[in-house]
Protein backbone atom coordinates (compact mmCIF):
# COMPACT_ATOMS: atom_id res chain seq x y z
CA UNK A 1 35.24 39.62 -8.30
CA UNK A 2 33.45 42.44 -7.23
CA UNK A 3 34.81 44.92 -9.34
CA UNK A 4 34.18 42.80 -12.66
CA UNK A 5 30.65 41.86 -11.59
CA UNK A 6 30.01 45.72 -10.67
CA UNK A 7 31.15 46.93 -13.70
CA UNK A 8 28.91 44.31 -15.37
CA UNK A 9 25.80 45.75 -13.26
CA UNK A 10 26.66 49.34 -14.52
CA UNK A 11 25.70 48.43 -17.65
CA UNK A 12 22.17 46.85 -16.70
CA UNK A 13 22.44 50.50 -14.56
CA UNK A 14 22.85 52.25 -17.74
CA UNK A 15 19.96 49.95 -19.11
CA UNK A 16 17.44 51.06 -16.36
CA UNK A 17 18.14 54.24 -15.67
CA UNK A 18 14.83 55.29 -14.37
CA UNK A 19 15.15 52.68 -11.69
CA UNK A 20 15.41 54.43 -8.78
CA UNK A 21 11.80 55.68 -9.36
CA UNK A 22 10.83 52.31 -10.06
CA UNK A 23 12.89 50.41 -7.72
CA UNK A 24 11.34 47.01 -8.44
CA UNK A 25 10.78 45.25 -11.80
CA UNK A 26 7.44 43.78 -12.40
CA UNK A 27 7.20 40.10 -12.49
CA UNK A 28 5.62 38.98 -16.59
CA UNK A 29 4.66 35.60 -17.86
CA UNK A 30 7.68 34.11 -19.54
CA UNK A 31 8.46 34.25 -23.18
CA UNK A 32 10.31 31.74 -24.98
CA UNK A 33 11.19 33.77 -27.72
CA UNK A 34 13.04 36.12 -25.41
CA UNK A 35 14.70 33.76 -23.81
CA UNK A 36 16.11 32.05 -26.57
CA UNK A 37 17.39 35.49 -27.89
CA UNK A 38 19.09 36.19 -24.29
CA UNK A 39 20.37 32.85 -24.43
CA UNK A 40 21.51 33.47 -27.82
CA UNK A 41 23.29 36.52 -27.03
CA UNK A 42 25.01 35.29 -24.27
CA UNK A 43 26.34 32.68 -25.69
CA UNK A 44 27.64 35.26 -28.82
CA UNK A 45 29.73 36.78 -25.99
CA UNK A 46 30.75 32.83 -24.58
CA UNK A 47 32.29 32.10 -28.04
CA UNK A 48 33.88 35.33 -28.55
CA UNK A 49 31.69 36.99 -31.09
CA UNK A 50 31.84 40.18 -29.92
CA UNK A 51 30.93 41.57 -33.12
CA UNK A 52 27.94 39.88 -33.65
CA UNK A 53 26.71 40.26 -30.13
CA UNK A 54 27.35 43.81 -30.66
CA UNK A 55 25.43 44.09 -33.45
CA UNK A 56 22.48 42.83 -30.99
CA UNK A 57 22.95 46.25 -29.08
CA UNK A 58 20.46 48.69 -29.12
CA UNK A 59 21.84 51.94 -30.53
CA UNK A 60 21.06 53.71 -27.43
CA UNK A 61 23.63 52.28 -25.21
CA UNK A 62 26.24 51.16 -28.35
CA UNK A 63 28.31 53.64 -26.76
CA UNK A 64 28.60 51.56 -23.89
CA UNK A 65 28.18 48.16 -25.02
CA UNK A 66 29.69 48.52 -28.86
CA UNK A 67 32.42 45.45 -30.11
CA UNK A 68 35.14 46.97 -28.10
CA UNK A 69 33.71 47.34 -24.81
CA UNK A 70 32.70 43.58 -24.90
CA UNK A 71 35.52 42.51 -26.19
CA UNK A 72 37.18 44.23 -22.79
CA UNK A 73 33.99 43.14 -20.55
CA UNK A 74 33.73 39.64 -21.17
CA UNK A 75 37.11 38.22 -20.68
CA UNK A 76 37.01 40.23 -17.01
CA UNK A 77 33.94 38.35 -15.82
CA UNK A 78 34.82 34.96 -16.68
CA UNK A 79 38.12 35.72 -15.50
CA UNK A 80 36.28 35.68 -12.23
CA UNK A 81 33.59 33.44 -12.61
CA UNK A 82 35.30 30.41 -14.98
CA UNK A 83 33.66 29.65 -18.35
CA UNK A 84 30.17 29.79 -18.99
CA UNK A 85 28.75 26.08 -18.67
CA UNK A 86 24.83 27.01 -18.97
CA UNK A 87 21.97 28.94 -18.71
CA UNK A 88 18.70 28.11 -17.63
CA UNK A 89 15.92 30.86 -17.55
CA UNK A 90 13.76 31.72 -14.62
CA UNK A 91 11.52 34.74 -14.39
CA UNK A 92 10.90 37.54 -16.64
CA UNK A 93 10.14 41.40 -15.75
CA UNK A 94 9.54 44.33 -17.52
CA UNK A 95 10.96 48.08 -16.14
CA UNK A 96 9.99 51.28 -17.48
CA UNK A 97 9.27 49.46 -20.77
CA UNK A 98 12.46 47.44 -21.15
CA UNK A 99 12.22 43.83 -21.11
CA UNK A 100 14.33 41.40 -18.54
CA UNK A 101 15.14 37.86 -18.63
CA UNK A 102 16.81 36.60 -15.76
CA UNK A 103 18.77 32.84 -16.38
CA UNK A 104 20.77 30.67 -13.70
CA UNK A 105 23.78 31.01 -15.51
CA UNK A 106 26.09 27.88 -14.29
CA UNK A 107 29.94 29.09 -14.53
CA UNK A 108 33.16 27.20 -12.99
CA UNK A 109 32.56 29.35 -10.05
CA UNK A 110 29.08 28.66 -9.22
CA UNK A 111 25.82 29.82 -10.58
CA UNK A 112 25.32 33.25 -10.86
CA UNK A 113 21.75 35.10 -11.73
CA UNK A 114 22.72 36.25 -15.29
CA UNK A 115 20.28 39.22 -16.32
CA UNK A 116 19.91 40.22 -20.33
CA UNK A 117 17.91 43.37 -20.88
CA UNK A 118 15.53 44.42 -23.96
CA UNK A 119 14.20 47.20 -25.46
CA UNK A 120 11.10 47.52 -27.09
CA UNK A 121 12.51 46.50 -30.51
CA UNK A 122 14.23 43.00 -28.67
CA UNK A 123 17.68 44.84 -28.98
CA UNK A 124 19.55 44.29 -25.98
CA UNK A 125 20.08 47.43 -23.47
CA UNK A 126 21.93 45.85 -20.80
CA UNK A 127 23.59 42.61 -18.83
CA UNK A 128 25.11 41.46 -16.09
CA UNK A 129 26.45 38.38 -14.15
CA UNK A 130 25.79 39.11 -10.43
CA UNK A 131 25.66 36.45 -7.21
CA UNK A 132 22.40 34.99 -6.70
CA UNK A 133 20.07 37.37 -4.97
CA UNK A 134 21.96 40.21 -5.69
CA UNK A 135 18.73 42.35 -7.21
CA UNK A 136 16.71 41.09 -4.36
CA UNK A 137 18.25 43.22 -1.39
């Protein structure tokens, strides 16, 4: 499980790469318009619409996050973690300018802290599915 949920964090990685100056995202007020687009996108990937989720992507990181790459990504995770059951947001940050909304995302497995990241534009720059916690340490 580690493996898939690293390889899921690389791509938040490749979404922040400025973090290790900035180590620690800044808490925002909550936006319900974000969330329902990370909720939206996530659930794109849930049904298999890799296409359309990709089309979501910001241009910057299509590279790494384009139909193909998803269509690989996905399947690994809930491999690991079951099927996606639900996702219920909790906090919002901002980093270097991009956007995060982090959801309890309820999978066969457990919950996990499911992270979608956004660009200026709302285009989505990075996600992951990581253990609880996992960004606090």
């Amino acid at each position: 499980m580690r493996r898939t949920l690293a390889f899921a964090a690389l791509l938040t990685a490749l979404a922040l790469p400025a973090a290790a100056q900035t180590p620690t995202p800044t808490p925002t007020d909550a936006d319900p318009d974000l969330e329902e687009l990370a909720i939206r996108w996530m659930n794109l990937l849930d049904a298999g619409h890799f296409d359309s989720a990709a089309a979501h992507v910001s241009p910057q990181v299509i590279a790494q996050m384009g139909e193909e790459q998803l269509t690989t990504l996905w399947p690994q995770i809930t491999v690991q973690v079951g099927e996606m059951q639900d996702l219920l947001p909790e906090r919002h940050s901002t980093l270097n300018g991009l956007h995060i909304v982090t959801m309890a995302g309820t999978f066969d497995a457990g919950v996990f802290d499911v992270n979608v990241v956004f660009d200026a534009e709302d285009r989505v720059m990075g996600f992951s599915v990581r253990p609880p916690g996992a960004l606090d340490d």
